[in-house]
C-alpha atoms as a PDB file:
ATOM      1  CA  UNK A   1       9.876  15.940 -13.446  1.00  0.00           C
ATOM      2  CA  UNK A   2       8.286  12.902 -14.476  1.00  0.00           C
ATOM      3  CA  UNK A   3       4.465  12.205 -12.955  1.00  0.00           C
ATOM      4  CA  UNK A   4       2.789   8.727 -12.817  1.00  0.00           C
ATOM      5  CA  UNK A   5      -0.431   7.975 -13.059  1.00  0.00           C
ATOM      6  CA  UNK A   6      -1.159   5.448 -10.472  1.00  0.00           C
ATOM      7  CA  UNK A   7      -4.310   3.437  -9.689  1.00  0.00           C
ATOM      8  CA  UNK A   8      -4.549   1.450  -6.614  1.00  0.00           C
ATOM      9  CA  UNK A   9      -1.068   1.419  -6.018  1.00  0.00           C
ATOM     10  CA  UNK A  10      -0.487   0.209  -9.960  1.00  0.00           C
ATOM     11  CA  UNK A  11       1.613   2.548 -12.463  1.00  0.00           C
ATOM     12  CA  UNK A  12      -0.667   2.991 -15.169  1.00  0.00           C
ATOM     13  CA  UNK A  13       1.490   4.077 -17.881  1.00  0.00           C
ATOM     14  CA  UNK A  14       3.577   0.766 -17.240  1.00  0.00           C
ATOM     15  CA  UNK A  15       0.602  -1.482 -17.209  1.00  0.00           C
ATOM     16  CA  UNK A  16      -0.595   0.399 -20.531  1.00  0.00           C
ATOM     17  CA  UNK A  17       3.060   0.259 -22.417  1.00  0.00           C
ATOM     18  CA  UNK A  18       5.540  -3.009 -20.816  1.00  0.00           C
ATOM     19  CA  UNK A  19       2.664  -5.115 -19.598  1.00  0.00           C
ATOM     20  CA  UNK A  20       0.505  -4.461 -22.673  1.00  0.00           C
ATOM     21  CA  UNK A  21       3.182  -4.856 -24.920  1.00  0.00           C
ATOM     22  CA  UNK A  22       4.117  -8.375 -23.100  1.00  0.00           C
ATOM     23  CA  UNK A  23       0.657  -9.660 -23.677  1.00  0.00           C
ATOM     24  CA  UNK A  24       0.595  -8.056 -26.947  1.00  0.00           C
ATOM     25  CA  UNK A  25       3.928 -10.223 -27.915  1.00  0.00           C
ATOM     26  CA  UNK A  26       2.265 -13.697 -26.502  1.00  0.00           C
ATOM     27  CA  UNK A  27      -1.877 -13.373 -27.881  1.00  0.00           C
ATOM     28  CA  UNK A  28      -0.132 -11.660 -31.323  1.00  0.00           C
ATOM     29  CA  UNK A  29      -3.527  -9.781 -31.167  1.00  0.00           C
ATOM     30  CA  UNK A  30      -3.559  -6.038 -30.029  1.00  0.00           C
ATOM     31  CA  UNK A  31      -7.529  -6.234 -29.091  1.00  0.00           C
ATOM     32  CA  UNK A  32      -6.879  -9.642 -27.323  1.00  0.00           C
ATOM     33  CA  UNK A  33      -3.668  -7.974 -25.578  1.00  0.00           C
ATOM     34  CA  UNK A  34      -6.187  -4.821 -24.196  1.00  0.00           C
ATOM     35  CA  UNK A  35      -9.243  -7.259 -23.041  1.00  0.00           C
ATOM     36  CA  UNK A  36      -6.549  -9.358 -20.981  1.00  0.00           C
ATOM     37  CA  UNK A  37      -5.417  -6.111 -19.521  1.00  0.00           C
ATOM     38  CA  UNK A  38      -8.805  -4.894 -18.897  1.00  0.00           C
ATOM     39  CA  UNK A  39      -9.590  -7.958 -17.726  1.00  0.00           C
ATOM     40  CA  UNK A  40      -6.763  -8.074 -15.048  1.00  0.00           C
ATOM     41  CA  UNK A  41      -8.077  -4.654 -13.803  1.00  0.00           C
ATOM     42  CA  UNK A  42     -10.757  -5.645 -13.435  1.00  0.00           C
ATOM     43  CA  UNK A  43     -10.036  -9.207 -10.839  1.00  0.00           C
ATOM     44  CA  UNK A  44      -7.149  -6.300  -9.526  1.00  0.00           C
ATOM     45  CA  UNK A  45      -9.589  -3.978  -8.329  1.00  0.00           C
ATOM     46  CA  UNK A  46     -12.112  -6.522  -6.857  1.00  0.00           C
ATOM     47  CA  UNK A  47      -9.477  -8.793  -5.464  1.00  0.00           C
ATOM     48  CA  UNK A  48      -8.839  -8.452  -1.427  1.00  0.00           C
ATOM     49  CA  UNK A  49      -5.752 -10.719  -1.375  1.00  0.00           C
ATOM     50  CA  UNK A  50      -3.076  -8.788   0.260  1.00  0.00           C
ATOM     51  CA  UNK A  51      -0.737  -9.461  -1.979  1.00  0.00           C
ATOM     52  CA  UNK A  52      -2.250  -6.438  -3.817  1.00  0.00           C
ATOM     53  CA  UNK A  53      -1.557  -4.077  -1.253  1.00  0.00           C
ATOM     54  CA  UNK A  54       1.986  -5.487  -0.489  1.00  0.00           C
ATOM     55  CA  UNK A  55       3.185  -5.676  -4.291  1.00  0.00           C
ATOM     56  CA  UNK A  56       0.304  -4.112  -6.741  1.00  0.00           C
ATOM     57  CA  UNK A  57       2.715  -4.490  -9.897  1.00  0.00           C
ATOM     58  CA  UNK A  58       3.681  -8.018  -9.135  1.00  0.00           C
ATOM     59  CA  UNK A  59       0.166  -9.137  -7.977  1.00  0.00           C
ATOM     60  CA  UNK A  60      -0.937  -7.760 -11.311  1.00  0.00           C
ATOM     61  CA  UNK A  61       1.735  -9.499 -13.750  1.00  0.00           C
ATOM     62  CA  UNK A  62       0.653 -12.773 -11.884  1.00  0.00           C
ATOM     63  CA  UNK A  63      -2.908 -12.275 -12.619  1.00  0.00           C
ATOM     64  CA  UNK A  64      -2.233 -11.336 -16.171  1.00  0.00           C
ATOM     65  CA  UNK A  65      -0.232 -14.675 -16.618  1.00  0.00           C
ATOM     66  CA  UNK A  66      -3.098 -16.514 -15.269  1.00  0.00           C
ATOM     67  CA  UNK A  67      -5.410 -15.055 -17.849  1.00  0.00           C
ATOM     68  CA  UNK A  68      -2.740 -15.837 -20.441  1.00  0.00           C
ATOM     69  CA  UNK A  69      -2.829 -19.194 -19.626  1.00  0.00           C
ATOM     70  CA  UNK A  70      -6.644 -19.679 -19.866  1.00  0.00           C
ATOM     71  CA  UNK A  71      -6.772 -17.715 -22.909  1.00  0.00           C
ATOM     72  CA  UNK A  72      -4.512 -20.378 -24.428  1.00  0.00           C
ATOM     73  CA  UNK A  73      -6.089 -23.113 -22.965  1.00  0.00           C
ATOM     74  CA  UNK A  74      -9.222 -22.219 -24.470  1.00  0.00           C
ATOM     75  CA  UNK A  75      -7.819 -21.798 -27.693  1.00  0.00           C
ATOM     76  CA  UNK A  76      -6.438 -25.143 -27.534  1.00  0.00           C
ATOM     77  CA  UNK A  77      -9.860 -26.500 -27.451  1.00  0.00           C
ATOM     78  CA  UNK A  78     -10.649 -25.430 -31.163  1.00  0.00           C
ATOM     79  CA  UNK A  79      -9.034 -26.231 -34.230  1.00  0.00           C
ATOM     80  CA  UNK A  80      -9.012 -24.102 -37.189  1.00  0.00           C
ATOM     81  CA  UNK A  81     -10.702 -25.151 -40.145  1.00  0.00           C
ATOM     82  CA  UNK A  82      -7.652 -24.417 -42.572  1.00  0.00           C
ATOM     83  CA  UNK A  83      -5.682 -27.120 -40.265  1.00  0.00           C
ATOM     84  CA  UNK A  84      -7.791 -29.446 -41.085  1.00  0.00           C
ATOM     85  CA  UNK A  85      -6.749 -32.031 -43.801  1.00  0.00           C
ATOM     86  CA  UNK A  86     -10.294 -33.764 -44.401  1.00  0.00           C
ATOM     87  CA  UNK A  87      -8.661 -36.140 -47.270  1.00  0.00           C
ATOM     88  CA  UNK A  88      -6.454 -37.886 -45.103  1.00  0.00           C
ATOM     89  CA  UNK A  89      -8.930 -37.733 -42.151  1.00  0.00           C
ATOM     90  CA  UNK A  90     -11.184 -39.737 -44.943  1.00  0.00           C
ATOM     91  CA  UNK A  91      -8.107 -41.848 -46.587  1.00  0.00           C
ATOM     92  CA  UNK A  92      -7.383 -43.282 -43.046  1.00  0.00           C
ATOM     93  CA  UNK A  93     -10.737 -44.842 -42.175  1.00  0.00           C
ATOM     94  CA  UNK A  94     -12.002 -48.074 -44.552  1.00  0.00           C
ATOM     95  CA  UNK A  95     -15.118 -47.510 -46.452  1.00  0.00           C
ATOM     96  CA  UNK A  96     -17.147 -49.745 -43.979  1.00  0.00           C
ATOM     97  CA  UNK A  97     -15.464 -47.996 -41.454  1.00  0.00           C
ATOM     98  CA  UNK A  98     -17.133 -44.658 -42.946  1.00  0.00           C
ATOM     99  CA  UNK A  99     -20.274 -45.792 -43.623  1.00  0.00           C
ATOM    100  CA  UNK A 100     -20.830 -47.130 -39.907  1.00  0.00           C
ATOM    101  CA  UNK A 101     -19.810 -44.079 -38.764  1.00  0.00           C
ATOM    102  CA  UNK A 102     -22.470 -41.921 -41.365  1.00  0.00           C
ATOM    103  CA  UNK A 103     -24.870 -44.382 -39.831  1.00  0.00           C
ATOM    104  CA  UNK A 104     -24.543 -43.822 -36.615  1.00  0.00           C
ATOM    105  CA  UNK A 105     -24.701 -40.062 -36.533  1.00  0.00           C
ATOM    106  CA  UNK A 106     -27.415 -40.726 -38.772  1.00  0.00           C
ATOM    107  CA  UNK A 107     -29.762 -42.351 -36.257  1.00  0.00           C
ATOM    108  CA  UNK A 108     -27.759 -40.040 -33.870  1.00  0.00           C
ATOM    109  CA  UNK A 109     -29.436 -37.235 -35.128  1.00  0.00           C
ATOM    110  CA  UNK A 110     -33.069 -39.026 -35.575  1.00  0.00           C
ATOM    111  CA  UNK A 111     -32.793 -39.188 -32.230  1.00  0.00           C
ATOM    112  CA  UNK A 112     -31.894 -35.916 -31.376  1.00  0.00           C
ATOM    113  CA  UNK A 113     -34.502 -34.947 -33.348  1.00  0.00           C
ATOM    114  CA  UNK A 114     -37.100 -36.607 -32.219  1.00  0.00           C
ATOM    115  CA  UNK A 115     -36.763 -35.249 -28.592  1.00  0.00           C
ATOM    116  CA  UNK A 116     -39.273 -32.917 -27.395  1.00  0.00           C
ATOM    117  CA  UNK A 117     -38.872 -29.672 -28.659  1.00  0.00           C
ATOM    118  CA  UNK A 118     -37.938 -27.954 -25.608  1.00  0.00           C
ATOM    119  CA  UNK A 119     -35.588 -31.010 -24.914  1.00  0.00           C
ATOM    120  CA  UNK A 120     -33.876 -30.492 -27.992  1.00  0.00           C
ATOM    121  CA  UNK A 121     -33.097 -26.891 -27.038  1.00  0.00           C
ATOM    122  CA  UNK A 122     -31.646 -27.397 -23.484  1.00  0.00           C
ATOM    123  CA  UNK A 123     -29.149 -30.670 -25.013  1.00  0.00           C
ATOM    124  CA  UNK A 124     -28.489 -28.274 -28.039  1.00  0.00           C
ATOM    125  CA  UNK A 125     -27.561 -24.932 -26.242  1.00  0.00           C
ATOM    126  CA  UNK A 126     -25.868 -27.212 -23.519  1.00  0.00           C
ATOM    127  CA  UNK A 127     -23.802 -29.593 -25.237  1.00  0.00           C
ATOM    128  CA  UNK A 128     -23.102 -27.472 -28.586  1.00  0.00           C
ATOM    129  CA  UNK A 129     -23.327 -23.778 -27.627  1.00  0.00           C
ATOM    130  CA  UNK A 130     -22.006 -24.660 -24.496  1.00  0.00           C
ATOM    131  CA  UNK A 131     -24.227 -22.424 -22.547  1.00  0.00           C
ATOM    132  CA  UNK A 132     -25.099 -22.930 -18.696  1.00  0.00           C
ATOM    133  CA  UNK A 133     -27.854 -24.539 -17.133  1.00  0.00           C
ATOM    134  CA  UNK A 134     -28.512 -21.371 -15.627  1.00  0.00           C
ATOM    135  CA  UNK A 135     -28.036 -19.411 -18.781  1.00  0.00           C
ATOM    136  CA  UNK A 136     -30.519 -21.990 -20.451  1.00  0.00           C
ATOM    137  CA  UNK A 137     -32.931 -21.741 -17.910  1.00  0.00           C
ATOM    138  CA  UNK A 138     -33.152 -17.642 -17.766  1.00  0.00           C
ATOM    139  CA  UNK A 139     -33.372 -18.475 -22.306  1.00  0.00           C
ATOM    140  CA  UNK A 140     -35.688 -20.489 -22.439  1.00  0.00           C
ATOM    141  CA  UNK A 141     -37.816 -19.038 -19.811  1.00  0.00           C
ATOM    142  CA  UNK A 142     -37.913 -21.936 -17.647  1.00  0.00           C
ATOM    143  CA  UNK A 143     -36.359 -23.274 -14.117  1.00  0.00           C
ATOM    144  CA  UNK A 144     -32.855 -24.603 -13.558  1.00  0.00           C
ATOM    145  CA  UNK A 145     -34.668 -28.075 -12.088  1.00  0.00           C
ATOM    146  CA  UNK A 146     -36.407 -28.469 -15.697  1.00  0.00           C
ATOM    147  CA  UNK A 147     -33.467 -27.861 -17.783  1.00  0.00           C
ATOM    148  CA  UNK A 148     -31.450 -30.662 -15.855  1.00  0.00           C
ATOM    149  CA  UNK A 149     -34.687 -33.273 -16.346  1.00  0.00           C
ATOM    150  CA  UNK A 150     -34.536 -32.033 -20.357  1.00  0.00           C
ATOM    151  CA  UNK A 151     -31.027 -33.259 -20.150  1.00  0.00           C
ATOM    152  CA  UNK A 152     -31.494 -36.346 -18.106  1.00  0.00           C
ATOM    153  CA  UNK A 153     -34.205 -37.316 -20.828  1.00  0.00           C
ATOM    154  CA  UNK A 154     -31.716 -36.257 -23.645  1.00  0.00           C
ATOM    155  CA  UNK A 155     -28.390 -38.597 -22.425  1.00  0.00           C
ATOM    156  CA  UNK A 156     -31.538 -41.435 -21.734  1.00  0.00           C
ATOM    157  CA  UNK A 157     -31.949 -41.445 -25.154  1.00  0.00           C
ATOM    158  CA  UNK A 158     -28.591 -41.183 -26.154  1.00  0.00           C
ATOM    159  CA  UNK A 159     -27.277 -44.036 -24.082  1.00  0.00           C
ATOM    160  CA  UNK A 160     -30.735 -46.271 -24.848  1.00  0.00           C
ATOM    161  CA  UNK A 161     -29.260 -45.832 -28.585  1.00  0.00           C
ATOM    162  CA  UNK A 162     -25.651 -46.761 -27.480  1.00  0.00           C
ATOM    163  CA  UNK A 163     -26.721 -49.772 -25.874  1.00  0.00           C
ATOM    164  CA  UNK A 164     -28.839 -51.103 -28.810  1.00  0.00           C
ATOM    165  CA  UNK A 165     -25.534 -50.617 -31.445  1.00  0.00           C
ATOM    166  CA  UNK A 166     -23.844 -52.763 -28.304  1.00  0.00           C
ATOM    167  CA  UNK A 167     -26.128 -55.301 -28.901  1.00  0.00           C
END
């Protein structure tokens, strides 16, 4: 006599061995593999489609492909250092090539660094940490209408410089 554990209509022990083992196979990372799981428990036991009532096991494997997919879309959107071949990243551009392009994140970064301090922060933690506006705001301690003006300013700047290397 064989007893399942079942959650919400979803064998446990099969979500915890086959489906775990199947995301195991495509992240080729056992703590990835359990987040993605936990993860699709999680949108499972929140989720009102009725799909989930109709087919729990099925409605499950579909969300855990869809969480498969963004995790590798994400980590399509970095490239690992040891991948990188700097040499011929350097061999392929001309020297005056290079040296325009030192320049210009040169005064790139003058003017980054000349914004206003709090300016700086919200176009640093948006466009490199990639953090919210809302996230920024609640950081920095000030309101979601500021952080987008501390932007504005920031891309003013920014394209101000562009146009002048235009001209």
């Amino acid at each position: 006599m064989s007893e399942t554990l079942a959650w919400c209509g979803v064998d446990l022990q099969w979500a915890y061995t086959d489906v775990l083992k199947r995301i195991g196979r495509r992240t080729a990372c056992v703590q990835k593999a359990k987040d993605i799981l936990h993860d699709a428990l999680v949108y499972f036991a929140v989720s009102s489609h009725p799909a989930r009532e109709e087919s729990p096991q099925a409605y499950l494997n579909g969300i855990v492909n869809h969480l498969l997919v963004d995790e590798f879309r994400y980590r399509m959107r970095f490239v690992d250092e040891e991948h990188i071949d700097e040499t011929a990243l350097i061999l392929e551009c001309s020297p005056e090539q290079l040296y325009e392009t030192r320049q210009k994140l040169f005064h790139l970064q003058r003017i980054i660094d000349l914004l206003p301090i709090k300016c700086r922060q919200v176009f640093w933690m948006y466009h490199v940490d990639e953090m919210k506006q809302r996230e920024i705001a609640v950081h920095l301690e000030i309101s979601v209408n500021m952080v987008e003006k501390h932007l504005i300013r920031a891309m003013l700047d920014i394209r101000a410089f562009q146009q002048s290397l235009a001209n």
